[in-house]
PDB file of N, CA and C in Angstrom:
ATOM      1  N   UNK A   1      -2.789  27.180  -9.554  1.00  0.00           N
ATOM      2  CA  UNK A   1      -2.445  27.043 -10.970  1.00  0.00           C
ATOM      3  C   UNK A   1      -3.624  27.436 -11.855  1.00  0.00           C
ATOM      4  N   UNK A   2      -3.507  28.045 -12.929  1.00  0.00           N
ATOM      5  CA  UNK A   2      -4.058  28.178 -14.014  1.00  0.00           C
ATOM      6  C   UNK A   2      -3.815  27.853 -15.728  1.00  0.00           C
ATOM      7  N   UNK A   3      -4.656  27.258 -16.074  1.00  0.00           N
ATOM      8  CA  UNK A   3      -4.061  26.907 -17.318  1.00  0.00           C
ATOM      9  C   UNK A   3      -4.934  27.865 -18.393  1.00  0.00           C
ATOM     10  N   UNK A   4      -4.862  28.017 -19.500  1.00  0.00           N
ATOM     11  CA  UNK A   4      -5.239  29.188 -20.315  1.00  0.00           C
ATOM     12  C   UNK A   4      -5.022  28.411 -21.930  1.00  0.00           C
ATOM     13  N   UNK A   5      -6.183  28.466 -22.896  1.00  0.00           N
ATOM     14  CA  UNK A   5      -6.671  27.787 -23.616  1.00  0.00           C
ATOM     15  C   UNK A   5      -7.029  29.095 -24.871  1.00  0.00           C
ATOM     16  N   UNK A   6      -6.296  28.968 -25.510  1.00  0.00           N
ATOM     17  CA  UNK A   6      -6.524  29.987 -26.641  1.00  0.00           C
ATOM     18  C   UNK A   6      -7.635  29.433 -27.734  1.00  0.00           C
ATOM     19  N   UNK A   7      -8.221  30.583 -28.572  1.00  0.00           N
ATOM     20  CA  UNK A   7      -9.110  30.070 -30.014  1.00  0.00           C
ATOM     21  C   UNK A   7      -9.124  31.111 -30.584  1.00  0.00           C
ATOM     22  N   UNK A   8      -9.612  30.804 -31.514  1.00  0.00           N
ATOM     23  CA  UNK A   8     -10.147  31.889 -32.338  1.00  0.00           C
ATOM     24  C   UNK A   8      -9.370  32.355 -33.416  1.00  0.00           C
ATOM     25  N   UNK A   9      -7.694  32.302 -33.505  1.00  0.00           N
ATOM     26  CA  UNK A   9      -6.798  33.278 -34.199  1.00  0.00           C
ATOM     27  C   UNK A   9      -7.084  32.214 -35.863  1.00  0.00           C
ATOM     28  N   UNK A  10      -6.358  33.101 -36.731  1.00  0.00           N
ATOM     29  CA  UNK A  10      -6.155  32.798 -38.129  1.00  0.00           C
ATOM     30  C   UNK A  10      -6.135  33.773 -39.007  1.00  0.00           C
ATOM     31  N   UNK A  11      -6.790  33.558 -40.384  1.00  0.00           N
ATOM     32  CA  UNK A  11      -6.304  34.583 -41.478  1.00  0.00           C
ATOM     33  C   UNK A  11      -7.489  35.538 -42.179  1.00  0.00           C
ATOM     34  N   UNK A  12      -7.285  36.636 -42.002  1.00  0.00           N
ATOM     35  CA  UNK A  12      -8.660  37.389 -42.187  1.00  0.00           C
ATOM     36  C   UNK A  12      -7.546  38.271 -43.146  1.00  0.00           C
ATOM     37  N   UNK A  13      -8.575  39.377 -43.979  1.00  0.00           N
ATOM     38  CA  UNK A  13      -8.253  40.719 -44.383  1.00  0.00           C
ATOM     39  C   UNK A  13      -7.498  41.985 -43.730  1.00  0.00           C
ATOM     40  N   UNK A  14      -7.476  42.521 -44.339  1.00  0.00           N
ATOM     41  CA  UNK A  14      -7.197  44.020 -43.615  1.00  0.00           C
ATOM     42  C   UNK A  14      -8.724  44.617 -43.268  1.00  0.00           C
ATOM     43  N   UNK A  15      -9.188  44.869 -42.285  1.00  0.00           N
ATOM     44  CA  UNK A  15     -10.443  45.646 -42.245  1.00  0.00           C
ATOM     45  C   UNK A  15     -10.955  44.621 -41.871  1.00  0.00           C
ATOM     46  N   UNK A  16     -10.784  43.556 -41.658  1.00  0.00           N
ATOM     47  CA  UNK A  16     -11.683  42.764 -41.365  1.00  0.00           C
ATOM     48  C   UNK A  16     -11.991  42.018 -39.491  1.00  0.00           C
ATOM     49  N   UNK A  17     -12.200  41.616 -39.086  1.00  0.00           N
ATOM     50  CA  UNK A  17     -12.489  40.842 -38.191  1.00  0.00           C
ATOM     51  C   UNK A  17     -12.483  40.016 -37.567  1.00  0.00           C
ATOM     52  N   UNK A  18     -11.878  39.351 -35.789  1.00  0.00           N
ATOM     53  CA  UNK A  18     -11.632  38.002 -35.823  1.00  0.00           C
ATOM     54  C   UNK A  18     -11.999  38.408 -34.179  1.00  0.00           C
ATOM     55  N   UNK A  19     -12.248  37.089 -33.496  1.00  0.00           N
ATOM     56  CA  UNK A  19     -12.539  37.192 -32.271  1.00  0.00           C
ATOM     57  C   UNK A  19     -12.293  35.954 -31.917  1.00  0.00           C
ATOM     58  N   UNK A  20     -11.124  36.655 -30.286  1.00  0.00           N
ATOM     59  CA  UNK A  20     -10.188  35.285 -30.073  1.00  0.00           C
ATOM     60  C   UNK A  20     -11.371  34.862 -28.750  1.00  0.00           C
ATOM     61  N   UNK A  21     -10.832  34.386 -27.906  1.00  0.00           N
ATOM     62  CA  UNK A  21     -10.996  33.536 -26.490  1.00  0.00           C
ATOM     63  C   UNK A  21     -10.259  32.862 -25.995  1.00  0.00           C
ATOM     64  N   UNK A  22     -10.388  33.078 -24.658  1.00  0.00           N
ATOM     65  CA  UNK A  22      -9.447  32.185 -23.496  1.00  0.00           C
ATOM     66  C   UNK A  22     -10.417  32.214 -22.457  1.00  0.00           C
ATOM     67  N   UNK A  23     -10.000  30.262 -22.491  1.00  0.00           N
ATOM     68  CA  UNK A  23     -10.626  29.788 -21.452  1.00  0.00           C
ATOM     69  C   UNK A  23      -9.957  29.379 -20.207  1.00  0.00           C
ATOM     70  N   UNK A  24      -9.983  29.837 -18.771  1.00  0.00           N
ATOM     71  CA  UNK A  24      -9.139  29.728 -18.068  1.00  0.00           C
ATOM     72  C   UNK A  24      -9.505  28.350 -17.565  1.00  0.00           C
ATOM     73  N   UNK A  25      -8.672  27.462 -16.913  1.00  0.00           N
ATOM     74  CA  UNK A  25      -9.133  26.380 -15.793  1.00  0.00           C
ATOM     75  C   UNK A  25      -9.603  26.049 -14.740  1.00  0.00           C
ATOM     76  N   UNK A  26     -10.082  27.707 -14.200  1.00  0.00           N
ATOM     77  CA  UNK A  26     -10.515  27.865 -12.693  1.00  0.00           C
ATOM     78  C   UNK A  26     -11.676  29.102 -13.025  1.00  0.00           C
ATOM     79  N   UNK A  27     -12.072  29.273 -12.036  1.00  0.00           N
ATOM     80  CA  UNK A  27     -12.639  30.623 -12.396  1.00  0.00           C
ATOM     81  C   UNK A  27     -12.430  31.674 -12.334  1.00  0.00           C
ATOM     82  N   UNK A  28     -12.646  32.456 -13.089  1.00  0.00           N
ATOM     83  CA  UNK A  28     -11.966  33.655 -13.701  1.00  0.00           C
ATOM     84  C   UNK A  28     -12.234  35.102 -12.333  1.00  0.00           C
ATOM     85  N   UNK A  29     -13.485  34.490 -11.150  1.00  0.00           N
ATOM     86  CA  UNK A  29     -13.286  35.121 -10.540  1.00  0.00           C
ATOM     87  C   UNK A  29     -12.439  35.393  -9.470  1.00  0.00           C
ATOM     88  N   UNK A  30     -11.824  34.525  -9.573  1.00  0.00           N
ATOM     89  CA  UNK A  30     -10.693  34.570  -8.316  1.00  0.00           C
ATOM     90  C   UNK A  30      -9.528  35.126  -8.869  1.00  0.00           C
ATOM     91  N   UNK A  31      -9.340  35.398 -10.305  1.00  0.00           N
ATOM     92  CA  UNK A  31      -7.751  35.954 -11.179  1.00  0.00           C
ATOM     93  C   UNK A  31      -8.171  36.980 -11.345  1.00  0.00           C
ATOM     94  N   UNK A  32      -7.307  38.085 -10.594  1.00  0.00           N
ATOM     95  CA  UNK A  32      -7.292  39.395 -10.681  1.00  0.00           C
ATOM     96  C   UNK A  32      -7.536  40.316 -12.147  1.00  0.00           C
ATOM     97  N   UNK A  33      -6.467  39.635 -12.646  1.00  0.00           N
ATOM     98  CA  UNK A  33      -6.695  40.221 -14.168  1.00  0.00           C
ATOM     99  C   UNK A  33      -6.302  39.352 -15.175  1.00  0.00           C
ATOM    100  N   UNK A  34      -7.030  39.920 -16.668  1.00  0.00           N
ATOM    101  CA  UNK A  34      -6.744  39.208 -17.462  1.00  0.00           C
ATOM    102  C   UNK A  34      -6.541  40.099 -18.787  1.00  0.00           C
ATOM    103  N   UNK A  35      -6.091  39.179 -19.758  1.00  0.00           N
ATOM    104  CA  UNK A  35      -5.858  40.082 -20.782  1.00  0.00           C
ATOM    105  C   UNK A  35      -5.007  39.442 -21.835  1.00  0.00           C
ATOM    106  N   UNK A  36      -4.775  40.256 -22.865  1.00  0.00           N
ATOM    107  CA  UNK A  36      -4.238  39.377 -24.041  1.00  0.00           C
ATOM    108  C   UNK A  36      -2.933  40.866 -24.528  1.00  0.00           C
ATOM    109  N   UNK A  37      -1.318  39.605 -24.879  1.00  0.00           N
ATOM    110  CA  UNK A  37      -0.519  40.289 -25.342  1.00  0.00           C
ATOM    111  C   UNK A  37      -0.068  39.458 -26.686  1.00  0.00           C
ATOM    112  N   UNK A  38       0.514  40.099 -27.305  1.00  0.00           N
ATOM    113  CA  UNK A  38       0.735  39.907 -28.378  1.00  0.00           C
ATOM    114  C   UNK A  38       2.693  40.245 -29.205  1.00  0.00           C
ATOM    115  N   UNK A  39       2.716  38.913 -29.530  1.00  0.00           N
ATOM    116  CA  UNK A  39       4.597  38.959 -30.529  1.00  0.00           C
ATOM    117  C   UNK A  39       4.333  38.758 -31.993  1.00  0.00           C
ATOM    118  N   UNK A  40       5.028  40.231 -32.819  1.00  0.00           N
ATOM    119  CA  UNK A  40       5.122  39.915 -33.756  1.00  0.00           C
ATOM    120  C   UNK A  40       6.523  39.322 -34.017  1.00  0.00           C
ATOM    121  N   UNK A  41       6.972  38.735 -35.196  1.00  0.00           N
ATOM    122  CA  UNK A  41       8.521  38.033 -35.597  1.00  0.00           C
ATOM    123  C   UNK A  41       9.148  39.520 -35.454  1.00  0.00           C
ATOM    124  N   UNK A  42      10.678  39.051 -34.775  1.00  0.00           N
ATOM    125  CA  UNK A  42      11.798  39.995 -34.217  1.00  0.00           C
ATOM    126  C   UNK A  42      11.312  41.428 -33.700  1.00  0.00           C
ATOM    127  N   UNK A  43       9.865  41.055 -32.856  1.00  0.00           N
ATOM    128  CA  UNK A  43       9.407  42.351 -31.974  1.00  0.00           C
ATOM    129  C   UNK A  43       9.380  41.974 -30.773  1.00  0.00           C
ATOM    130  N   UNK A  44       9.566  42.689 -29.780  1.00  0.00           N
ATOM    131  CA  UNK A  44       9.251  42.233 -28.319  1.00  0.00           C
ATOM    132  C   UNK A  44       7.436  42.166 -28.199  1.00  0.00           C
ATOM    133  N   UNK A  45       7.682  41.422 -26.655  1.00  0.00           N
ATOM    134  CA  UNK A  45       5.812  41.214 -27.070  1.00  0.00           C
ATOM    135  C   UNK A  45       5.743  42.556 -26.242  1.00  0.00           C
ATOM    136  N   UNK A  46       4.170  42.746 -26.718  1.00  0.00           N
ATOM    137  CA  UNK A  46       3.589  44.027 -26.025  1.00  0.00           C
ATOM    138  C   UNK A  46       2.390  43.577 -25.498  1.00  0.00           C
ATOM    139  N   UNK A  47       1.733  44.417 -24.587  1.00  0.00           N
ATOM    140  CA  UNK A  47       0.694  44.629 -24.208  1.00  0.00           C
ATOM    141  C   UNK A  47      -0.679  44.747 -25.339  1.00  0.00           C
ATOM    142  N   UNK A  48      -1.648  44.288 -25.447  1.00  0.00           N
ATOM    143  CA  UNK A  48      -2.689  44.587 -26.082  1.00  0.00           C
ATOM    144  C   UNK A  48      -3.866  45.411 -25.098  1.00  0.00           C
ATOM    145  N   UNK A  49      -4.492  44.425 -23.875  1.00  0.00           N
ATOM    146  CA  UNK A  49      -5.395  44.684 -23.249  1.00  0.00           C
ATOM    147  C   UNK A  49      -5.774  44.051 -22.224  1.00  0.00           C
ATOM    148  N   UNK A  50      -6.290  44.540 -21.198  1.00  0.00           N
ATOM    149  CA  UNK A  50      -6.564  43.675 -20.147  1.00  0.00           C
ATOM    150  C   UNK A  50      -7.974  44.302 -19.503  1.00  0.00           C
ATOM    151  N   UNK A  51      -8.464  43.219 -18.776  1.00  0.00           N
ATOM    152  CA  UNK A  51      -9.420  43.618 -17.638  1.00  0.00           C
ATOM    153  C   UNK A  51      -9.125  43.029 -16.554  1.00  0.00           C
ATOM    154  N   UNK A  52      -9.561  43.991 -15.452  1.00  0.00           N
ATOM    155  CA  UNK A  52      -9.704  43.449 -14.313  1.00  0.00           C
ATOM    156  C   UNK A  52     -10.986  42.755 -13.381  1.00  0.00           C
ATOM    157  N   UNK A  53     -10.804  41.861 -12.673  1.00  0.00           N
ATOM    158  CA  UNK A  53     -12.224  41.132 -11.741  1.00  0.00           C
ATOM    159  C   UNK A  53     -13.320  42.022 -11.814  1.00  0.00           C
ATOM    160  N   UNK A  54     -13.147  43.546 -11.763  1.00  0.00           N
ATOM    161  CA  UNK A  54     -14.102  44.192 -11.296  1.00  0.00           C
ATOM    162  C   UNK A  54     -14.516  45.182 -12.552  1.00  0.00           C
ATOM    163  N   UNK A  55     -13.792  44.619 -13.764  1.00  0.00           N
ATOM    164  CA  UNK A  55     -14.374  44.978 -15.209  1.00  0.00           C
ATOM    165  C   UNK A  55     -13.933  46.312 -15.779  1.00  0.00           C
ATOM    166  N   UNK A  56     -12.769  46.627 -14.773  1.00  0.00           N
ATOM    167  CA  UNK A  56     -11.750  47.783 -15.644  1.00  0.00           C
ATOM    168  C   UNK A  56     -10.965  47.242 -16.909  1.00  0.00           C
ATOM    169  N   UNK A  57     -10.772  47.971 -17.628  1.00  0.00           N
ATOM    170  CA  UNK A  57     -10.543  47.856 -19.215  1.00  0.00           C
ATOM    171  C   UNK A  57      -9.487  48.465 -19.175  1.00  0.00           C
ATOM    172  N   UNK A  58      -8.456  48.356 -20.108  1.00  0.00           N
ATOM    173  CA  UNK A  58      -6.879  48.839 -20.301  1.00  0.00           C
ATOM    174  C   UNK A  58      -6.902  48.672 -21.920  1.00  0.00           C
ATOM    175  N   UNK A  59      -6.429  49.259 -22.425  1.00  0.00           N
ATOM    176  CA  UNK A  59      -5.724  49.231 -24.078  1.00  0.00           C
ATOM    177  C   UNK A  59      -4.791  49.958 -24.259  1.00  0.00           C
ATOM    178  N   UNK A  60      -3.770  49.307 -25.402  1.00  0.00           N
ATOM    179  CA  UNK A  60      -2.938  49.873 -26.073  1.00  0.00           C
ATOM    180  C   UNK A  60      -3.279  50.892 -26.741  1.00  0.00           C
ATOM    181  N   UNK A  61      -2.943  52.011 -27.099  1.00  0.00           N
ATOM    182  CA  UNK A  61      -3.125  53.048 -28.176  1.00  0.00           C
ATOM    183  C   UNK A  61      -2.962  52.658 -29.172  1.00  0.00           C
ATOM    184  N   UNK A  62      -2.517  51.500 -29.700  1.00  0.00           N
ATOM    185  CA  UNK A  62      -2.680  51.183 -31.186  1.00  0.00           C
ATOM    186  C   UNK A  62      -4.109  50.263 -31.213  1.00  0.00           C
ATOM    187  N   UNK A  63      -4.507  49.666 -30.769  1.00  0.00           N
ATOM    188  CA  UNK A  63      -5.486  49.031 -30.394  1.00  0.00           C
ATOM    189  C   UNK A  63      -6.994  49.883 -30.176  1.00  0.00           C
ATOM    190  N   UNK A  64      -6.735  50.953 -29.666  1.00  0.00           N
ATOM    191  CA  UNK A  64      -8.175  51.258 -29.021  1.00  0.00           C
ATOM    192  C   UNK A  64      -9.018  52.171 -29.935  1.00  0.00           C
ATOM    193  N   UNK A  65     -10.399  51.751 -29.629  1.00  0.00           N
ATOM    194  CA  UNK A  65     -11.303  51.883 -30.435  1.00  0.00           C
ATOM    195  C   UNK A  65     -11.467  50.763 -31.636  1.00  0.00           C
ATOM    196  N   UNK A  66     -10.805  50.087 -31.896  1.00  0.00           N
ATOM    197  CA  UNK A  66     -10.697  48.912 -32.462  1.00  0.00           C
ATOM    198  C   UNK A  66     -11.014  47.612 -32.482  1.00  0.00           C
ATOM    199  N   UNK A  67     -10.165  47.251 -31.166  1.00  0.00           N
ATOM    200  CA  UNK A  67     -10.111  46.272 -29.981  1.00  0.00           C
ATOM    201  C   UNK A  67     -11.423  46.480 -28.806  1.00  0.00           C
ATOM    202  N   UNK A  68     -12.191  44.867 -28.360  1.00  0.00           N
ATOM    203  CA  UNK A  68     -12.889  45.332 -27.467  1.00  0.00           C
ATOM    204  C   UNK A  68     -12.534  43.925 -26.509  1.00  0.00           C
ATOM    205  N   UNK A  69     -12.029  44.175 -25.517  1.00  0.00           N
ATOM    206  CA  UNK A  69     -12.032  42.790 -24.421  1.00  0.00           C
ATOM    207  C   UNK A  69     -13.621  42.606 -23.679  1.00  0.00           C
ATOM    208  N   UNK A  70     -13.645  41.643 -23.168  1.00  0.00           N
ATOM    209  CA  UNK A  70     -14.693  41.139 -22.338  1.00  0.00           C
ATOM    210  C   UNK A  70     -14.702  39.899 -21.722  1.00  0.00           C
ATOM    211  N   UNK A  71     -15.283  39.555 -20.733  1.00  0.00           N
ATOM    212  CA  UNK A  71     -15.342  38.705 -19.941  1.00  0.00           C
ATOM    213  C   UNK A  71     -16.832  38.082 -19.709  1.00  0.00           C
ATOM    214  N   UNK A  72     -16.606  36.211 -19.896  1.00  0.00           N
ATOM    215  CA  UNK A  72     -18.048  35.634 -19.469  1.00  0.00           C
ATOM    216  C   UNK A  72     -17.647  34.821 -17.987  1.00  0.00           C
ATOM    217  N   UNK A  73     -17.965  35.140 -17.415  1.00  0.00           N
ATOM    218  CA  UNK A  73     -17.968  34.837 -15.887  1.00  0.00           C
ATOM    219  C   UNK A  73     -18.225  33.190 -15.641  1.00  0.00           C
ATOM    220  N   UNK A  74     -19.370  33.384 -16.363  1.00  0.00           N
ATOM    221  CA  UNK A  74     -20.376  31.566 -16.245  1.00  0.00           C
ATOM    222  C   UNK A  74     -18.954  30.539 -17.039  1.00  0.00           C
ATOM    223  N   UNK A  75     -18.466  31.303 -18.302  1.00  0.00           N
ATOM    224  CA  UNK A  75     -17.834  29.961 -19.168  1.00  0.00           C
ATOM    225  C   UNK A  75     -16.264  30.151 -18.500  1.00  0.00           C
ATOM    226  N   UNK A  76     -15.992  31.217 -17.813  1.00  0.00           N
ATOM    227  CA  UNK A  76     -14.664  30.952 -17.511  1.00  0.00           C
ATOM    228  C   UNK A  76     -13.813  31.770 -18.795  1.00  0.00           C
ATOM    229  N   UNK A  77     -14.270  32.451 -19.632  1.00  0.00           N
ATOM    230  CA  UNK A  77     -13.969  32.810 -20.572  1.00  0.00           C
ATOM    231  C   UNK A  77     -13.352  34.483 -20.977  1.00  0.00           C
ATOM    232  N   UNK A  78     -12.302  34.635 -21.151  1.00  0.00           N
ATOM    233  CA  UNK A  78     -12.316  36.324 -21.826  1.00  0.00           C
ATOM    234  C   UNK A  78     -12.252  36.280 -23.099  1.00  0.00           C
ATOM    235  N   UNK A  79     -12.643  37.217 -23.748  1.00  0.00           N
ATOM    236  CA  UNK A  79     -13.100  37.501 -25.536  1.00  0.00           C
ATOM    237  C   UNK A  79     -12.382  38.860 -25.992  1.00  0.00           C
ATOM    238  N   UNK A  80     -11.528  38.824 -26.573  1.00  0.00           N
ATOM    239  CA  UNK A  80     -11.053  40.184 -27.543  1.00  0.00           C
ATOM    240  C   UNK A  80     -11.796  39.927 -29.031  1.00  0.00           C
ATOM    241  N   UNK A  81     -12.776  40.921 -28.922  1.00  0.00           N
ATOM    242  CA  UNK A  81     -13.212  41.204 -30.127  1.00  0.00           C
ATOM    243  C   UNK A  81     -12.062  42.278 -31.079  1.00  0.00           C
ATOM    244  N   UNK A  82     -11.632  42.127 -32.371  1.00  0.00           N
ATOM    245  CA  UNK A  82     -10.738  42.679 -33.290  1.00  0.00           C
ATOM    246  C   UNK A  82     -11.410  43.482 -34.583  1.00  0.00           C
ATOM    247  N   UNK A  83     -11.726  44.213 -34.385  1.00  0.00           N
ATOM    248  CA  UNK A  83     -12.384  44.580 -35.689  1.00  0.00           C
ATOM    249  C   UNK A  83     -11.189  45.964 -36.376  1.00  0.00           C
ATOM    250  N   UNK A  84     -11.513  46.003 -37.412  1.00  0.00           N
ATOM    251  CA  UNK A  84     -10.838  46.704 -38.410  1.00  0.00           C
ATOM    252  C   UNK A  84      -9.740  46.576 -38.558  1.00  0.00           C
ATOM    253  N   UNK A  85      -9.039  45.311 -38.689  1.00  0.00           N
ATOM    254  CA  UNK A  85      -7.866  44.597 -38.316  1.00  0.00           C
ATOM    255  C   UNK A  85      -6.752  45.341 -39.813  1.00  0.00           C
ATOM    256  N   UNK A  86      -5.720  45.869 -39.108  1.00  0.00           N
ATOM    257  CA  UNK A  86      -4.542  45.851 -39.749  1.00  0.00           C
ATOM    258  C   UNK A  86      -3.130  45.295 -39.986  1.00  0.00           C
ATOM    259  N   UNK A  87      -2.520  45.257 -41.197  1.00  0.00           N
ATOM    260  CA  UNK A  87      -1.547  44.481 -41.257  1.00  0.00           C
ATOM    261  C   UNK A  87      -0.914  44.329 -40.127  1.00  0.00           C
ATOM    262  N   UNK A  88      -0.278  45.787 -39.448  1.00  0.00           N
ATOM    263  CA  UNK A  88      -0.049  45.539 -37.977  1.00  0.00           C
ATOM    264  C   UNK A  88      -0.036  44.510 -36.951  1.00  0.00           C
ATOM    265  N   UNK A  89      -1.617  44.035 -36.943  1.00  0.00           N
ATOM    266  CA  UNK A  89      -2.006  43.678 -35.873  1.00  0.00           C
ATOM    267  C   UNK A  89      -1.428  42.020 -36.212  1.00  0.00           C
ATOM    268  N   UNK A  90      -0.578  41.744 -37.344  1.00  0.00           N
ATOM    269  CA  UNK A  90      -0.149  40.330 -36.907  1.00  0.00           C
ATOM    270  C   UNK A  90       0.809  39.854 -36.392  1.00  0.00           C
ATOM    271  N   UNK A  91       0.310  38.737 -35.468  1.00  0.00           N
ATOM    272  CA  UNK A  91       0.964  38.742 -34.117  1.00  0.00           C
ATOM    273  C   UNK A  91       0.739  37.168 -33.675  1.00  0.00           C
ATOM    274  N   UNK A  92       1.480  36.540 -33.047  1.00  0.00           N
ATOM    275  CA  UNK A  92       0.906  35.762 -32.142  1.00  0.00           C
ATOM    276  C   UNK A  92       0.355  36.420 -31.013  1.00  0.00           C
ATOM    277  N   UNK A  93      -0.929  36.244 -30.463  1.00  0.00           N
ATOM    278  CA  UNK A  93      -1.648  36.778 -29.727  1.00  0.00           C
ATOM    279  C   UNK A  93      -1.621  35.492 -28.206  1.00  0.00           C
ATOM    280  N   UNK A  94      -0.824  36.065 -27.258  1.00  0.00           N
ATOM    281  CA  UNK A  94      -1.033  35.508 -25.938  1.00  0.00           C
ATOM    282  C   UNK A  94      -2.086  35.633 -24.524  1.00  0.00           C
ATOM    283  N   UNK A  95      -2.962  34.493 -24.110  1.00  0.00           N
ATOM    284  CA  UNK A  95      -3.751  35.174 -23.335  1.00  0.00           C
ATOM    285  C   UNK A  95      -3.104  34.853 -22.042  1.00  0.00           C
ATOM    286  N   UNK A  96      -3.649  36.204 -20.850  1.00  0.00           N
ATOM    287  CA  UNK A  96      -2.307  36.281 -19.657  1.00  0.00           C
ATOM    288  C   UNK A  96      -3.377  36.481 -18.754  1.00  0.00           C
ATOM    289  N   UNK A  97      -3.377  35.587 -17.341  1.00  0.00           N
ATOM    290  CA  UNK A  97      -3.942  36.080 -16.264  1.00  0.00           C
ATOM    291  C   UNK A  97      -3.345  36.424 -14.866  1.00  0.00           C
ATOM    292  N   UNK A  98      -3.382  37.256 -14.036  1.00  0.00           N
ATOM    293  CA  UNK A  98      -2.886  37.553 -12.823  1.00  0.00           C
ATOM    294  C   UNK A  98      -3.643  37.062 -11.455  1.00  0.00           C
ATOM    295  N   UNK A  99      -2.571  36.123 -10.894  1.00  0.00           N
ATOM    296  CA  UNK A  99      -3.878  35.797  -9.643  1.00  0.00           C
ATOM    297  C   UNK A  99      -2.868  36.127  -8.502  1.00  0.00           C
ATOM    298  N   UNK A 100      -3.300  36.664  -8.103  1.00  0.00           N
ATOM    299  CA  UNK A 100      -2.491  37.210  -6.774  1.00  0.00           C
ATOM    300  C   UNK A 100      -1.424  37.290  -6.980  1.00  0.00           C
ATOM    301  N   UNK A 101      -0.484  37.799  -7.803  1.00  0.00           N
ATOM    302  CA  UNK A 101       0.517  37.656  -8.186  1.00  0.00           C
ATOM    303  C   UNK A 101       1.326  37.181  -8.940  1.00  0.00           C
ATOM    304  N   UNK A 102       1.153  35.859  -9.073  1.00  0.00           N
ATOM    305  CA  UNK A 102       1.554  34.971  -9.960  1.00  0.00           C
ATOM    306  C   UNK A 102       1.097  35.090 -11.496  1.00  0.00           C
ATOM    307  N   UNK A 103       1.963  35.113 -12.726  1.00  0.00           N
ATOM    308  CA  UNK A 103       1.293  35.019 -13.648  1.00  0.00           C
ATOM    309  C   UNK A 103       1.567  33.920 -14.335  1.00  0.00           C
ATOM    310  N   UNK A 104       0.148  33.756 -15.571  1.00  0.00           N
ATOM    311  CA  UNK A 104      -0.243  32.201 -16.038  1.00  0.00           C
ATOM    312  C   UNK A 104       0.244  33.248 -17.864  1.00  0.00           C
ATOM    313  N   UNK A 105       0.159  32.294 -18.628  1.00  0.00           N
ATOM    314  CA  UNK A 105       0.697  32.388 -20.043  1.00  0.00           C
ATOM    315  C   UNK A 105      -0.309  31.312 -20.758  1.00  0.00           C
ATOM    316  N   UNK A 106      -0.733  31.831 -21.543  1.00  0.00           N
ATOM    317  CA  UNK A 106      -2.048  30.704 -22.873  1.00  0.00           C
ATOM    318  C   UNK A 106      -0.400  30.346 -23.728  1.00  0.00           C
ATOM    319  N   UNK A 107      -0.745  29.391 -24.648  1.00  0.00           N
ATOM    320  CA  UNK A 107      -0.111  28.942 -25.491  1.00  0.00           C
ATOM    321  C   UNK A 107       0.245  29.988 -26.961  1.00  0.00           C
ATOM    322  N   UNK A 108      -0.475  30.577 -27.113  1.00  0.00           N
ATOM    323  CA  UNK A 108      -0.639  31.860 -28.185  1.00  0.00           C
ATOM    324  C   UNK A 108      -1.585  31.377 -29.092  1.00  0.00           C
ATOM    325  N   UNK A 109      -2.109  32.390 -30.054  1.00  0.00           N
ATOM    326  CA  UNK A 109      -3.090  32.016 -31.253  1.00  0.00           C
ATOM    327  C   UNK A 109      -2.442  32.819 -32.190  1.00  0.00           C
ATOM    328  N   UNK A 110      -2.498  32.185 -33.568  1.00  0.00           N
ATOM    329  CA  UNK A 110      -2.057  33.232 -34.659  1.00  0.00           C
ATOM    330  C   UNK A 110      -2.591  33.776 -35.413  1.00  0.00           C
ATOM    331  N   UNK A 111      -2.404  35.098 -35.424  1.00  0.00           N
ATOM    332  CA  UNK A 111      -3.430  36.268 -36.169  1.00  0.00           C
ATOM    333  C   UNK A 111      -2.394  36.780 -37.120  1.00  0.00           C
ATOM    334  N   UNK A 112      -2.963  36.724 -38.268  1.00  0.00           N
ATOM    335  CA  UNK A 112      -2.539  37.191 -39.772  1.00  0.00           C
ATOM    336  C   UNK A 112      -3.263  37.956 -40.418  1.00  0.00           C
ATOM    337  N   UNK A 113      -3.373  38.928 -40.937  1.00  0.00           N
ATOM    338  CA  UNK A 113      -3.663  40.308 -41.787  1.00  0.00           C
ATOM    339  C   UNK A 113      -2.887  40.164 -42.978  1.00  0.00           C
ATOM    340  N   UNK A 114      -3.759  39.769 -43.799  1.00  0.00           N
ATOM    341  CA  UNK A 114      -3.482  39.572 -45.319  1.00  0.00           C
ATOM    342  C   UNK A 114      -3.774  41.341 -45.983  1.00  0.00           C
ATOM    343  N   UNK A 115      -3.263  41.823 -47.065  1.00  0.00           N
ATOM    344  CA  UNK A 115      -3.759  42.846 -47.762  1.00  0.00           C
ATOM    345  C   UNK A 115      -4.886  42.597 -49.253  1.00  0.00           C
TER     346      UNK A 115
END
């Protein structure tokens, strides 16, 4: 089992900046991958980004160059840094890990892009 602990989300600008985190309950080295998806109201959720154990990186094309994921090993922690945030990007933001198969679900965080 894994449990998954969201932070970070709330209400910023357009252009502006926010940086989430998820903290897993185990260590993050034994979960294959991780990563954060995201639902806006009456959208299906999508993919944002993920990494894997061994620090491969994945992004959405709306996301990239934008978006930066990362991983702290010691805190158990992955980090999507958000910069140049657009109306777009509001979403409940879900963090997702893969451990051998099985997947775990964070509670979501909410990210809002004001104009």
């Amino acid at each position: 089992q894994v449990q998954l602990v969201e932070s970070g989300g709330g209400l910023v600008q357009a252009g502006g900046s926010l940086r989430l985190s998820c903290t897993a309950s185990r260590s993050i080295f034994s979960i294959n991958a991780m990563g954060w998806y995201r639902q806006a109201p009456g959208k299906q959720r999508e993919l944002v980004t993920t990494i894997t154990s061994e620090g491969s990186r994945n992004y959405a094309a709306s996301v990239k160059g934008r978006f930066t994921i990362s991983r702290d090993n010691a805190k158990n922690t992955v980090y999507l840094q958000m910069n140049s945030l657009k109306l777009e990007d509001t979403a409940v933001y879900l963090c997702y890990a893969n451990r051998y198969g099985l997947e775990y679900w964070g509670q979501g965080t909410q990210v809002t892009v004001s104009s």
